[in-house]
C-alpha atoms as a PDB file:
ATOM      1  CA  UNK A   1    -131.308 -13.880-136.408  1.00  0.00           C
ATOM      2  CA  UNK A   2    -129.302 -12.848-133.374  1.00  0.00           C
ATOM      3  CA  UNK A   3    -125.926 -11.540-134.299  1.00  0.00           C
ATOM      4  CA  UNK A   4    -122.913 -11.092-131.680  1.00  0.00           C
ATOM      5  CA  UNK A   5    -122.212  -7.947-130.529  1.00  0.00           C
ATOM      6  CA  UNK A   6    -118.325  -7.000-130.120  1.00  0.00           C
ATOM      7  CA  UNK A   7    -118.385  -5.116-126.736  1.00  0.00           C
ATOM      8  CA  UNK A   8    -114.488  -5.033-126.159  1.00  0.00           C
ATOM      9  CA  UNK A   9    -112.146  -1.846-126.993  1.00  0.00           C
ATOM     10  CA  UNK A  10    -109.751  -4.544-129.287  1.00  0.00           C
ATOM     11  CA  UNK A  11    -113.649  -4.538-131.452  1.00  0.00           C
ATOM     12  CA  UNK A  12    -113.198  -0.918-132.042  1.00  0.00           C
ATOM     13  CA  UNK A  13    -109.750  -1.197-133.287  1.00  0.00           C
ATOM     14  CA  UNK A  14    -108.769  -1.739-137.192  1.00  0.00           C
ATOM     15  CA  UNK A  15    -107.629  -5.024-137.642  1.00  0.00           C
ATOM     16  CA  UNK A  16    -105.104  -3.818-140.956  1.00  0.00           C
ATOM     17  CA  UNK A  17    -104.723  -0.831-142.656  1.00  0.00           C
ATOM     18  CA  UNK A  18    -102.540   0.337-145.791  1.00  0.00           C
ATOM     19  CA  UNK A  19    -101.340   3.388-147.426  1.00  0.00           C
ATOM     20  CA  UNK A  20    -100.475   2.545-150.977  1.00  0.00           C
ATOM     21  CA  UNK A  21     -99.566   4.068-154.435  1.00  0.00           C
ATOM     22  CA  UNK A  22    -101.668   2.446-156.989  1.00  0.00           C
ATOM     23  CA  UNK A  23     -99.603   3.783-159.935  1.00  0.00           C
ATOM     24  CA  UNK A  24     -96.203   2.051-158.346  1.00  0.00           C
ATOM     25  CA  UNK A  25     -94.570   0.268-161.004  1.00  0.00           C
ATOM     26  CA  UNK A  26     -93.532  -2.828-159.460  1.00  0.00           C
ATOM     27  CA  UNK A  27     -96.035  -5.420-158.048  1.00  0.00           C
ATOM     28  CA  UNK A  28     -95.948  -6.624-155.509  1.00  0.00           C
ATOM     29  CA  UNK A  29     -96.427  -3.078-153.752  1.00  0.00           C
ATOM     30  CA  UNK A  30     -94.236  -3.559-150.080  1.00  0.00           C
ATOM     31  CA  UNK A  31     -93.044  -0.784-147.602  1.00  0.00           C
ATOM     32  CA  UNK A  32     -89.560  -2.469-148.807  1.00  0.00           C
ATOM     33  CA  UNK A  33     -89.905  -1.418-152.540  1.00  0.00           C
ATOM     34  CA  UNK A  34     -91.643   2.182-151.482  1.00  0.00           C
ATOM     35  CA  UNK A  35     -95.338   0.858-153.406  1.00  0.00           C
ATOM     36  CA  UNK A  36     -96.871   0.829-149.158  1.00  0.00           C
ATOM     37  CA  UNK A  37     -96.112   3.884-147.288  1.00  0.00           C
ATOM     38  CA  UNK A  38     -97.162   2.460-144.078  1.00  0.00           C
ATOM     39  CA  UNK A  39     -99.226  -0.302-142.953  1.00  0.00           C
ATOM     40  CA  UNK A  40    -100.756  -2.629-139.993  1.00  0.00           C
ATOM     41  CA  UNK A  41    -100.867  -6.076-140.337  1.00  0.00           C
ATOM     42  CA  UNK A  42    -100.389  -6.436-144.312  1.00  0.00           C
ATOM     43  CA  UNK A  43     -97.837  -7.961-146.002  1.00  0.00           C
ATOM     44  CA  UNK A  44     -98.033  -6.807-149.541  1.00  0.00           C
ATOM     45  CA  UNK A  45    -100.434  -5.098-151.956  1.00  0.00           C
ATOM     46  CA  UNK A  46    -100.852  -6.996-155.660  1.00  0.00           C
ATOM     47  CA  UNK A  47    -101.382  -5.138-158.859  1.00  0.00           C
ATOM     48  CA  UNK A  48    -103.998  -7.174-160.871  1.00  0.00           C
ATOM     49  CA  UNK A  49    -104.402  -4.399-163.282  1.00  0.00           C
ATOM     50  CA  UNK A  50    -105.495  -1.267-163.982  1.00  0.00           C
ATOM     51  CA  UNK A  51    -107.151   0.038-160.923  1.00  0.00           C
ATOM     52  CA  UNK A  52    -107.567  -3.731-159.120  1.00  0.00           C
ATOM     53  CA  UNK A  53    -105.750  -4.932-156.099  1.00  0.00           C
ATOM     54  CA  UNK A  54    -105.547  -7.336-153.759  1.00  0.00           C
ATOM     55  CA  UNK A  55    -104.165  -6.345-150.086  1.00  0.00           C
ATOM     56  CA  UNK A  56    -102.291  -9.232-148.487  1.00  0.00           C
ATOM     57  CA  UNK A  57    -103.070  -9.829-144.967  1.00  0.00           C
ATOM     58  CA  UNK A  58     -99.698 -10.690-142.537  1.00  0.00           C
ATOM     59  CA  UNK A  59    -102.484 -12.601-140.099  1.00  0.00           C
ATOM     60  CA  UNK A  60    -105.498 -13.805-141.229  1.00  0.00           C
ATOM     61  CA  UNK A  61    -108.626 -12.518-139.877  1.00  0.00           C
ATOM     62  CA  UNK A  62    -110.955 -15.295-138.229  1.00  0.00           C
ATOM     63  CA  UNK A  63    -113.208 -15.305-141.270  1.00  0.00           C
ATOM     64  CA  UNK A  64    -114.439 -12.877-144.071  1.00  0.00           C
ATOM     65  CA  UNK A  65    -117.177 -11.165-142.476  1.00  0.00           C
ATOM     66  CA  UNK A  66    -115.197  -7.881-142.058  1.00  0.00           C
ATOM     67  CA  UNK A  67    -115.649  -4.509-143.410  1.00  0.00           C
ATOM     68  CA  UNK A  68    -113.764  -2.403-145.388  1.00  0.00           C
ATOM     69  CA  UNK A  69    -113.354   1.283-145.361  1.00  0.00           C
ATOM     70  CA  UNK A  70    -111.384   3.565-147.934  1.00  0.00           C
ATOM     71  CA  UNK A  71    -110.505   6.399-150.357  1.00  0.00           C
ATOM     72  CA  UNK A  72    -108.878   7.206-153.524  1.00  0.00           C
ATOM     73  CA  UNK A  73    -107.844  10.167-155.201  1.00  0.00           C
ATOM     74  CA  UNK A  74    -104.853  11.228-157.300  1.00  0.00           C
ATOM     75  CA  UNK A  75    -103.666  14.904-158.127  1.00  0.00           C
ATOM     76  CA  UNK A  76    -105.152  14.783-162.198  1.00  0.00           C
ATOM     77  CA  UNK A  77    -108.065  16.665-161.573  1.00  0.00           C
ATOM     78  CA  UNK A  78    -109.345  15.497-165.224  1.00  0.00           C
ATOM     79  CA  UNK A  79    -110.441  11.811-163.447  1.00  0.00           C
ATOM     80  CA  UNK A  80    -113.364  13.446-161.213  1.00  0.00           C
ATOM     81  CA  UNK A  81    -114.237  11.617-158.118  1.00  0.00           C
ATOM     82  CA  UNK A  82    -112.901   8.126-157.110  1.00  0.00           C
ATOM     83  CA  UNK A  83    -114.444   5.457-155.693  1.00  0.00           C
ATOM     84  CA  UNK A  84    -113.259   2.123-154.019  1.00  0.00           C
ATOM     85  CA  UNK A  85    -114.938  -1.349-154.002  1.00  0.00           C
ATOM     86  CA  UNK A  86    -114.291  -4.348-152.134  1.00  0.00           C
ATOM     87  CA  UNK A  87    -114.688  -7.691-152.826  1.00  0.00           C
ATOM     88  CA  UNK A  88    -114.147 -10.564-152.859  1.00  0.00           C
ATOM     89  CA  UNK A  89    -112.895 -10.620-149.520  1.00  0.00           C
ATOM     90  CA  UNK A  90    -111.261 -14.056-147.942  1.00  0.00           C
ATOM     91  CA  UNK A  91    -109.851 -14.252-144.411  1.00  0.00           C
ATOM     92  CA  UNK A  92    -106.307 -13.296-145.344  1.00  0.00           C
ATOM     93  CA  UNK A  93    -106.689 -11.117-149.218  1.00  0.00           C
ATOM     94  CA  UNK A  94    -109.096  -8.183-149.965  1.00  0.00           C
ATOM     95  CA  UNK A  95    -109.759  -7.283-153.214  1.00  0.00           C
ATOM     96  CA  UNK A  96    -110.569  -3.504-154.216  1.00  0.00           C
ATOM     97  CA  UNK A  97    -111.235  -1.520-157.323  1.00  0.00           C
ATOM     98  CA  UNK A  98    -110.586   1.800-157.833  1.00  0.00           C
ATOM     99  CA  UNK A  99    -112.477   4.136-160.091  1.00  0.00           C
ATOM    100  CA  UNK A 100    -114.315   6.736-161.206  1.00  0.00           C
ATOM    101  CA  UNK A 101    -117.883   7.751-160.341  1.00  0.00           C
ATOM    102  CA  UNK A 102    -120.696   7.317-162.735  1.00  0.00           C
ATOM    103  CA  UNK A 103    -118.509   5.501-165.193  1.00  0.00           C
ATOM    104  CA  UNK A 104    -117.504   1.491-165.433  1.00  0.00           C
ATOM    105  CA  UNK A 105    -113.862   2.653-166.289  1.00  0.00           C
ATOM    106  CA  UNK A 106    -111.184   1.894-163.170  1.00  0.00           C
ATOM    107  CA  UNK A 107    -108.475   3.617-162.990  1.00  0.00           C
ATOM    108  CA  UNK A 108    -104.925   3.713-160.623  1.00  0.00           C
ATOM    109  CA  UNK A 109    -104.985   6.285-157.692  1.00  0.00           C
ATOM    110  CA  UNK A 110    -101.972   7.736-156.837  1.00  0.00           C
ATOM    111  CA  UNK A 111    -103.474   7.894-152.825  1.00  0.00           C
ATOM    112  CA  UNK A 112    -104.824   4.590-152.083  1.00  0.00           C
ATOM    113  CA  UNK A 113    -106.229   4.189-148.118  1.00  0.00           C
ATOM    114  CA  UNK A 114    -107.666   1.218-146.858  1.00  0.00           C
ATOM    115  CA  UNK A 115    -108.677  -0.157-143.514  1.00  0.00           C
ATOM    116  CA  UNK A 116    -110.417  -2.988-142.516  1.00  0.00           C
ATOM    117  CA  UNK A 117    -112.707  -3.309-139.298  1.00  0.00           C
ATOM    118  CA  UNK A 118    -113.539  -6.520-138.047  1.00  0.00           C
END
């Protein structure tokens, strides 16, 4: 299977990005209410419990075959390493999960990042 190669500069650019607080206490997160600190092309960030959101494009992407990049962390040293999973991903929501390594247990990060690529 042949797949397309992007060859243009707008290819190399993210296509949204977010800087949210996971442990915000309202839901939905915006840059209004303080929950995003700054963002590209998302509306709002949805708290669908403990360590699970869902990142609300402003324009949807052309489908869902886009890739997500990101980190977590928080400053409770106690939690160990985060990690950050995506799915399932539509052409205008992402879904990701924060948590900690080695364990099934999610949990909110204070420092959310997220970018997608498409």
């Amino acid at each position: 299977m042949t797949r397309a190669r992007h060859t243009s500069e707008n290819a190399r650019q993210a296509k949204a990005w977010v800087n949210f607080d996971g442990r915000f206490a309202t839901s939905p997160f915006t840059e209004a209410n303080g929950g995003i600190r700054g963002s590209f092309n998302v509306t709002s960030v949805t708290d669908d419990g403990t360590g699970i959101y869902t990142i609300n494009l402003t324009n949807a992407l052309e489908d869902a075959n886009f890739t997500v990049v990101g980190s977590a962390g928080d400053t409770i040293t106690t939690w160990g390493d985060r990690q950050i999973s995506a799915y399932p991903l539509t052409s205008s929501t992402c879904r990701v999960v924060t948590g900690q390594t080695a364990t099934t247990n999610t949990y909110e990060s204070s420092q959310c990042h997220i970018a997608i690529f498409r």
